[in-house]
Protein backbone atom coordinates (compact mmCIF):
# COMPACT_ATOMS: atom_id res chain seq x y z
CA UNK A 1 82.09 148.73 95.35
CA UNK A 2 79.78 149.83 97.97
CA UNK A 3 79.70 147.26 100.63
CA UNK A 4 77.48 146.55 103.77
CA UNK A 5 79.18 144.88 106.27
CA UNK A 6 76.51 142.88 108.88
CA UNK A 7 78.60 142.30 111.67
CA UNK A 8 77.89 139.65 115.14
CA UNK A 9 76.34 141.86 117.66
CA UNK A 10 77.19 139.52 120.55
CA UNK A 11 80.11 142.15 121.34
CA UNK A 12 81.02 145.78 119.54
CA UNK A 13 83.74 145.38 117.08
CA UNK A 14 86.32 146.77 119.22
CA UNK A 15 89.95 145.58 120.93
CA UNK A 16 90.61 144.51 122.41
CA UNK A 17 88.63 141.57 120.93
CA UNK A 18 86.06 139.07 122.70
CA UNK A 19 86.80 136.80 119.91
CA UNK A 20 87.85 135.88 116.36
CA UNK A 21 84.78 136.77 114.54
CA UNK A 22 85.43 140.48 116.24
CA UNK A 23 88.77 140.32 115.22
CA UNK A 24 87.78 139.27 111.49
CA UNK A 25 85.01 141.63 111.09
CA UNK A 26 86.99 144.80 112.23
CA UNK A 27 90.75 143.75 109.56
CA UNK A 28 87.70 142.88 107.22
CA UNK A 29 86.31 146.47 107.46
CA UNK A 30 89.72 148.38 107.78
CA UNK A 31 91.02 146.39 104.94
CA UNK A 32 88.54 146.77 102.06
CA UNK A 33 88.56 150.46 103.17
CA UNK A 34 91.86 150.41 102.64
CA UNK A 35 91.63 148.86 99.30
CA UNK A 36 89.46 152.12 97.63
CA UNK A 37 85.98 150.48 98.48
CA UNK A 38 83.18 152.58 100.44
CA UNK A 39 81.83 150.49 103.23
CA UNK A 40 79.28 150.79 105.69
CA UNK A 41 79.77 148.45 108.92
CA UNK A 42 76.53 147.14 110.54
CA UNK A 43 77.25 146.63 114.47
CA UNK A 44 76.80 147.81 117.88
CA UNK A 45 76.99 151.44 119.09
CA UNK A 46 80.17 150.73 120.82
CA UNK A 47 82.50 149.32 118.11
CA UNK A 48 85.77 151.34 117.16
CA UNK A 49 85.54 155.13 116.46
CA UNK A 50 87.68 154.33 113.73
CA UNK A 51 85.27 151.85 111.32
CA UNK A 52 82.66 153.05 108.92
CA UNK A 53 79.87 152.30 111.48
CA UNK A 54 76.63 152.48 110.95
CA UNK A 55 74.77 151.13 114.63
CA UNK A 56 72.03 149.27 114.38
CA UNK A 57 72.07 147.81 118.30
CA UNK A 58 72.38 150.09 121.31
CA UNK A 59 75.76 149.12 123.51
CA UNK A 60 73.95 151.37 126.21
CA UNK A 61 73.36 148.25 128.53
CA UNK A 62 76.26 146.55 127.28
CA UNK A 63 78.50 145.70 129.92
CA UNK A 64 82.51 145.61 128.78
CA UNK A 65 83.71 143.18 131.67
CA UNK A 66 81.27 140.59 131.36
CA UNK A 67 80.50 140.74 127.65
CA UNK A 68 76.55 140.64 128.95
CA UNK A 69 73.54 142.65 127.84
CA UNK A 70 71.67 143.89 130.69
CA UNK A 71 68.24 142.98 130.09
CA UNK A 72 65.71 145.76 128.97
CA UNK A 73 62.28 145.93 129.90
CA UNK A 74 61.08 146.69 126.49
CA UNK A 75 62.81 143.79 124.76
CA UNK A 76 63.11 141.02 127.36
CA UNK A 77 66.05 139.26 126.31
CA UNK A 78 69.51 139.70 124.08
CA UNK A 79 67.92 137.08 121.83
CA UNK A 80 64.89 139.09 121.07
CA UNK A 81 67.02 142.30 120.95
CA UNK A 82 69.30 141.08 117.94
CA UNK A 83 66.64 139.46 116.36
CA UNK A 84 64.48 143.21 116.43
CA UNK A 85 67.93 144.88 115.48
CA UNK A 86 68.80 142.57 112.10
CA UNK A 87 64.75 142.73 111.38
CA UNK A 88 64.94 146.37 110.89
CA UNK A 89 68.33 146.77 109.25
CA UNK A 90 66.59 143.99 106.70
CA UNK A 91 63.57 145.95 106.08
CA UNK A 92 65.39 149.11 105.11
CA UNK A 93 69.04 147.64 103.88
CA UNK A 94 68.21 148.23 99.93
CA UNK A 95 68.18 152.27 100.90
CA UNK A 96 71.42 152.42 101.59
CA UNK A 97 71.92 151.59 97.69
CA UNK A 98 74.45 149.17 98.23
CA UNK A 99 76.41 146.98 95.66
CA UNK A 100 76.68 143.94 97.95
CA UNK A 101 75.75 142.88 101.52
CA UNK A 102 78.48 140.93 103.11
CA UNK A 103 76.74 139.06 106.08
CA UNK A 104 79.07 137.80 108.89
CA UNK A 105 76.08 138.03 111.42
CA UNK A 106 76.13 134.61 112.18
CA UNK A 107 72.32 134.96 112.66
CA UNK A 108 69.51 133.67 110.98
CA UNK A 109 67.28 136.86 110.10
CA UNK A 110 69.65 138.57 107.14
CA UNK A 111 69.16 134.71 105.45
CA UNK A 112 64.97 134.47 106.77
CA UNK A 113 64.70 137.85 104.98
CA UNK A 114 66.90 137.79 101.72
CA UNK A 115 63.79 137.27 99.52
CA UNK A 116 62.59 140.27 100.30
CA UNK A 117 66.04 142.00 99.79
CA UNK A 118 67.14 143.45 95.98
CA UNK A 119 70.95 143.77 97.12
CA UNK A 120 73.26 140.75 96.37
CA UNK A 121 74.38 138.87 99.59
CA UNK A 122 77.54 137.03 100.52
CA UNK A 123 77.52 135.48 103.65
CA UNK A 124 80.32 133.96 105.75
CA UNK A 125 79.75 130.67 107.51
CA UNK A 126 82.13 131.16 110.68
CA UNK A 127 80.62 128.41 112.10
CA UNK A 128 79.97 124.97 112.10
CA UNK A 129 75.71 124.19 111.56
CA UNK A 130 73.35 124.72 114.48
CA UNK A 131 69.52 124.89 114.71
CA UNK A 132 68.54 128.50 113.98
CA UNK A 133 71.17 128.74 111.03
CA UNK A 134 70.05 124.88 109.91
CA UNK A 135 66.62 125.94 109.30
CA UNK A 136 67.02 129.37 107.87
CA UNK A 137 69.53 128.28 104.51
CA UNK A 138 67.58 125.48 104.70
CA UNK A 139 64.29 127.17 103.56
CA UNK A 140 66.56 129.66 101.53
CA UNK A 141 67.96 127.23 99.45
CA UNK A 142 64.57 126.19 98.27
CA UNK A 143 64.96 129.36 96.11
CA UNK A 144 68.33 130.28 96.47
CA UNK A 145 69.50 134.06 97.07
CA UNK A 146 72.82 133.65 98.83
CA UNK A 147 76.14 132.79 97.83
CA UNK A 148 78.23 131.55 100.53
CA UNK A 149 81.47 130.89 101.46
CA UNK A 150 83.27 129.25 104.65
CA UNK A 151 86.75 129.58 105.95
CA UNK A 152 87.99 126.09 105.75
CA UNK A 153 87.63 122.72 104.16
CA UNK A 154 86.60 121.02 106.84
CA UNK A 155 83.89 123.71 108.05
CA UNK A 156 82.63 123.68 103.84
CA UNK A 157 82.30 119.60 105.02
CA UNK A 158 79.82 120.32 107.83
CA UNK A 159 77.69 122.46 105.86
CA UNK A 160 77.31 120.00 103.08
CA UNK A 161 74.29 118.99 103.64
CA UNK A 162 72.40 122.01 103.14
CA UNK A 163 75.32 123.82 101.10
CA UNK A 164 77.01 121.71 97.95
CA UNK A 165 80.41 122.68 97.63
CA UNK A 166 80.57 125.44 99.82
CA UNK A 167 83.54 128.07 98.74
CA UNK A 168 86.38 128.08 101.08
CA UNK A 169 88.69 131.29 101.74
CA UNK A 170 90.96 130.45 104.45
CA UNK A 171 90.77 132.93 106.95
CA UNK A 172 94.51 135.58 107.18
CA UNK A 173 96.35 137.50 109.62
CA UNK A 174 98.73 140.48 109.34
CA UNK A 175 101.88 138.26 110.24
CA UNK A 176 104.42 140.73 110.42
CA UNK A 177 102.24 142.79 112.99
CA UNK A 178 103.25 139.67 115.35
CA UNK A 179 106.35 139.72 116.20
CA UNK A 180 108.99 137.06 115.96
CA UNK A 181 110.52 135.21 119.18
CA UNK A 182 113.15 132.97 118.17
CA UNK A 183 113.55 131.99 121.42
CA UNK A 184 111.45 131.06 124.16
CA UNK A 185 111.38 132.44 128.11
CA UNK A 186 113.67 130.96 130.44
CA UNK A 187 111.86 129.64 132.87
CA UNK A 188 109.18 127.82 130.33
CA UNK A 189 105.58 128.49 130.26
CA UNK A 190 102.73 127.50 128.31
CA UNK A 191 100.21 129.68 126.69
CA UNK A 192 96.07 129.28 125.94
CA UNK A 193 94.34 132.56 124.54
CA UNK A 194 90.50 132.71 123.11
CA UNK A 195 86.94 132.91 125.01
CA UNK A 196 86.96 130.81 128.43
CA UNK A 197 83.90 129.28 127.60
CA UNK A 198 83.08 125.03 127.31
CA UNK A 199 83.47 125.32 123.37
CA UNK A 200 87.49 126.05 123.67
CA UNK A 201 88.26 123.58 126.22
CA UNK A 202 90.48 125.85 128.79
CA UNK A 203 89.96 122.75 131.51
CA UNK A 204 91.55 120.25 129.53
CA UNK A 205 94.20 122.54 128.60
CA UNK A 206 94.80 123.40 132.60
CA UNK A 207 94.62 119.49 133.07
CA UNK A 208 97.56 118.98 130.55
CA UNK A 209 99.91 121.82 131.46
CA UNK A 210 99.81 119.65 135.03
CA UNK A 211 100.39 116.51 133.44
CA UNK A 212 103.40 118.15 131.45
CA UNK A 213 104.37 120.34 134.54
CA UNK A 214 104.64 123.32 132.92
CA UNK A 215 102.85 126.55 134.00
CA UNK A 216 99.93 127.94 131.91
CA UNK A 217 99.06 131.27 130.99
CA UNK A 218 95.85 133.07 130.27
CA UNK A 219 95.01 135.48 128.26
CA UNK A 220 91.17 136.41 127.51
CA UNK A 221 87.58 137.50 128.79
CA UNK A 222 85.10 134.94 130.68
CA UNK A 223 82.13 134.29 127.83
CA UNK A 224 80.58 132.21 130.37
CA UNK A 225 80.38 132.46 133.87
CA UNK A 226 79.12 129.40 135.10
CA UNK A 227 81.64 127.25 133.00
CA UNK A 228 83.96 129.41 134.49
CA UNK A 229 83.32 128.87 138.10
CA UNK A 230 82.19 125.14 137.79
CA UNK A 231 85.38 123.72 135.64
CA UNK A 232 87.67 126.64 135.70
CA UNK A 233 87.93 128.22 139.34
CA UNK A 234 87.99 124.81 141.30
CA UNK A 235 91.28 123.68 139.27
CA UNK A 236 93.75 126.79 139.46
CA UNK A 237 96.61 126.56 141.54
CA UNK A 238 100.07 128.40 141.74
CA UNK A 239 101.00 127.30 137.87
CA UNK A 240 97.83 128.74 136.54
CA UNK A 241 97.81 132.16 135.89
CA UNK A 242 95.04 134.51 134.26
CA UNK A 243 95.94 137.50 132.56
CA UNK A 244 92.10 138.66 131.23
CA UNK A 245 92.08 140.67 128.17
CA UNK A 246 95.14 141.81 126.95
CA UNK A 247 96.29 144.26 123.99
CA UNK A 248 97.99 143.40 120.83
CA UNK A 249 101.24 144.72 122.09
CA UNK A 250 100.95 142.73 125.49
CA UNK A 251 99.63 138.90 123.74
CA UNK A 252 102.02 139.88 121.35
CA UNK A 253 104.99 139.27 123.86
CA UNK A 254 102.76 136.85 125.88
CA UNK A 255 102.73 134.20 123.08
CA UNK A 256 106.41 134.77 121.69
CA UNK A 257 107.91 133.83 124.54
CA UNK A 258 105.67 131.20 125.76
CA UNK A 259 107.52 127.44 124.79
CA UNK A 260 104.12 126.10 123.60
CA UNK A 261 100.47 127.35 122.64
CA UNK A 262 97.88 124.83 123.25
CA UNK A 263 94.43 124.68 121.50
CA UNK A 264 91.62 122.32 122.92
CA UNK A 265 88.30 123.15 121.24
CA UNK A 266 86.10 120.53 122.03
CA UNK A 267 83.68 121.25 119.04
CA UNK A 268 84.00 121.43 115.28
CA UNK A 269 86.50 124.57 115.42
CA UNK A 270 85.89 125.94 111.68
CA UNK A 271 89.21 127.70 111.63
CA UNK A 272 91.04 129.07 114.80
CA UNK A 273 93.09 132.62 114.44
CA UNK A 274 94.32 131.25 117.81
CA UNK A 275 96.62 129.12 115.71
CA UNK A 276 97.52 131.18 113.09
CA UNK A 277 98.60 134.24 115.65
CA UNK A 278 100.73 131.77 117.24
CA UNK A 279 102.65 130.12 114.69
CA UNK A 280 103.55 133.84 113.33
CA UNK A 281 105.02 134.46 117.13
CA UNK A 282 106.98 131.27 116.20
CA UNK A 283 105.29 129.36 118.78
CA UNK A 284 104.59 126.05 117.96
CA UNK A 285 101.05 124.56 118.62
CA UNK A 286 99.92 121.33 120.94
CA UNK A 287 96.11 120.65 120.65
CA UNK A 288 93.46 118.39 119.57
CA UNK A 289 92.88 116.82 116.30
CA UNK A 290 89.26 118.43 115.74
CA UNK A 291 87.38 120.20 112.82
CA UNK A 292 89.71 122.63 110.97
CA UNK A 293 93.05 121.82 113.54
CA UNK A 294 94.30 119.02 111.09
CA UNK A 295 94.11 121.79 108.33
CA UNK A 296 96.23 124.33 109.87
CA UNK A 297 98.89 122.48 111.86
CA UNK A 298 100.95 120.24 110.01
CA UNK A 299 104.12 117.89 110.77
CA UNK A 300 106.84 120.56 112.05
CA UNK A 301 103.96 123.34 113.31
CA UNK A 302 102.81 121.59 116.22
CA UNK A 303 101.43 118.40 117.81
CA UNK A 304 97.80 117.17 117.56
CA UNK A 305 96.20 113.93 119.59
CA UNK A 306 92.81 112.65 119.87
CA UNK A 307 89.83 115.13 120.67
CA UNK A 308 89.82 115.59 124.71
CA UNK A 309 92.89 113.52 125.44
CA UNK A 310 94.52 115.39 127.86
CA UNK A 311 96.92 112.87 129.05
CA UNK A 312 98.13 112.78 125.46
CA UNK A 313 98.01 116.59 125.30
CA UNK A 314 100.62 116.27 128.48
CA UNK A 315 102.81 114.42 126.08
CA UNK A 316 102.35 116.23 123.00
CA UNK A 317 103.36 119.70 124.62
CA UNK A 318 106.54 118.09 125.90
CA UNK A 319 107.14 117.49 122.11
CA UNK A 320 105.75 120.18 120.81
CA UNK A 321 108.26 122.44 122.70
CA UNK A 322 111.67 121.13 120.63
CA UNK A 323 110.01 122.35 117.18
CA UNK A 324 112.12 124.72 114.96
CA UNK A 325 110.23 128.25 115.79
CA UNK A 326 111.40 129.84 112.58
CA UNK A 327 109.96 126.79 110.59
CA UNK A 328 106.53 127.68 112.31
CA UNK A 329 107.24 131.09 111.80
CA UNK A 330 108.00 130.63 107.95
CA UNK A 331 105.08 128.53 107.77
CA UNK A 332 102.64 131.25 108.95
CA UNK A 333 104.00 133.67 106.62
CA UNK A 334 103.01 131.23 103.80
CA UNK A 335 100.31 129.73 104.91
CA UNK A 336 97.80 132.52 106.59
CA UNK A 337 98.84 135.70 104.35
CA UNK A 338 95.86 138.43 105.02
CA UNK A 339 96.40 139.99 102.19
CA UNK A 340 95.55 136.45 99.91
CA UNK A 341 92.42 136.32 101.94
CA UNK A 342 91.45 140.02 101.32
CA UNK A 343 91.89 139.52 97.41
CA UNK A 344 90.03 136.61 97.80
CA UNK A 345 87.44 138.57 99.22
CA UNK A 346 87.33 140.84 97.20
CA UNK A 347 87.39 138.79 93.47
CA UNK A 348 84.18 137.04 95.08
CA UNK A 349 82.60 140.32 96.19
CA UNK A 350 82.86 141.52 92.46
CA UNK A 351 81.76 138.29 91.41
CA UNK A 352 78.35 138.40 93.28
CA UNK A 353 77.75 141.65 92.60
CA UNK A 354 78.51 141.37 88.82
CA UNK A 355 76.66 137.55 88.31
CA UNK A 356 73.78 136.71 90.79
CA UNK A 357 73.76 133.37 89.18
CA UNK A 358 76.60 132.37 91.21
CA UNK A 359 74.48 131.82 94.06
């Protein structure tokens, strides 16, 4: 097949990674390469030498510590900037003679403008319903053009109210590029990885490792600054410690030999790759028991309590540490194979492209 991939253009698809959805999009790309197909990846200037990119959004005032846009004076705003770079990709996307657009733009113009598009779509809902996205499938499911698919059964839940029975393909990892730790570090530490921004919870997480007296560290990239210095800054001490971005190779040994990974969204987390690159470290998981966490962490993984229950989360990681790490190991081999996802993927992507009535 010949595949256009529409990827987020909040960051380039490069590592190391802002987030998941980077994350996804470039194994995504790599992988169906891999698999004989010719793709074409949608993104930023800046994303990875290495993928089929085809830019559609200048990374010239794109500025790699931050993860901000500097604003231009022709387009005032990152908002307006996306919006103009999807609109013309949209216009001009049936050129490219494609088989299948697979949208994982999380944005609401590829789904405004489908109607005007020839080429099959499959978009990926990585994320749990909000206004812009709402309205958009919304009006496109008054004459539907769009098959879609989510990455768990709880984030398929969310959407049911503008999507019935959404697909689910749980999302995959390459386990065995994590390395095992059957053991933990001597002195024990705690480990939170992912955005620092109010949606993943890093101050509750701080205010548990207290609570269980076990030192925290962090890996990963400030998404927003004023969360950061409001709940984040003001509640460090000597048992915090933040790492920033690190490489594979680095959270690799980061997360294997922390005791206990903890995971506090405080929103409907659709999935969570946090979890799943974890548990293949053989690090067992204490968090909260919100959107798709119930899914992926079950009795002998990890430890969930009630949503924003810290003083629980105290408990739970004290708990959480005496779990069997191979059994969480062993689990994530089973459980979050990247290769079932990608055939998944793939059987779907045929599907669309061979059936239109799917939608």
């Amino acid at each position: 097949m010949r595949i256009g991939i529409i990827a987020h253009l909040k960051h380039p698809i490069s590592a190391p990674f802002k987030g998941g959805l980077e994350s996804f999009t470039y194994t995504i790309t790599q992988k169906l390469v891999a698999m004989g197909h010719e793709v074409i990846l949608f993104a930023s200037s800046k994303s990875s030498a290495d993928l089929p990119l085809h830019s559609i959004l200048s990374d010239e005032d794109y500025d790699q510590n931050t993860g901000v846009r500097i604003k231009r004076k022709d387009l005032p705003s990152e908002y307006i900037a996306e919006h103009h770079a999807y609109f013309s990709l949209m216009m001009k996307v049936d050129d490219f003679n494609l088989d299948i657009i697979f949208n994982n733009s999380l944005h609401y113009i590829p789904i405004t403008m489908a109607n005007i598009v020839k080429t099959p779509i499959l978009t990926v809902l990585h994320t749990p319903p909000f206004y812009e996205l709402k309205m958009a499938i919304a009006k496109e499911r008054q004459n539907p053009m769009i098959k879609y698919v989510t990455v768990s059964n709880q984030s398929a839940k969310t959407w049911e109210n503008f999507i019935a029975n959404c697909s689910v393909i749980p999302n995959g990892i390459e386990v065995n590029r994590w390395e095992f730790y059957p053991k933990a570090n001597t002195p024990r530490y705690a480990i939170w990885f992912g955005r620092i921004h109010p949606d993943k919870g890093l101050h509750l997480a701080i205010a548990a490792a207290k609570i269980a007296k076990i030192p925290l560290k962090i890996a990963g990239a400030i998404a927003d600054v004023n969360y950061y210095k409001t709940f984040i800054e003001p509640i460090l001490d000597d048992n915090t410690e933040l790492l920033g971005l690190c490489s594979h190779e680095q959270l690799n040994s980061i997360i294997g030999n922390a005791s206990v990974c903890l995971v506090t969204p405080t929103w409907e987390e659709p999935f969570g790759l946090v979890i799943a690159e974890a548990m293949a470290c053989g690090t067992p998981i204490a968090g909260f028991k919100i959107g798709a966490l119930p899914e992926l962490v079950v009795e002998g993984t990890g430890i969930l309590v009630e949503p924003a229950n810290f003083e629980a989360l105290g408990i739970a990681i004290n708990l959480a540490i005496n779990l069997d790490r191979k059994y969480v190991r062993d689990y994530a081999l089973q459980h979050f194979d990247l290769n079932k996802m990608m055939l998944n993927y793939e059987q779907m992507l045929s599907e669309v492209c061979e059936n239109y009535s799917l939608i």
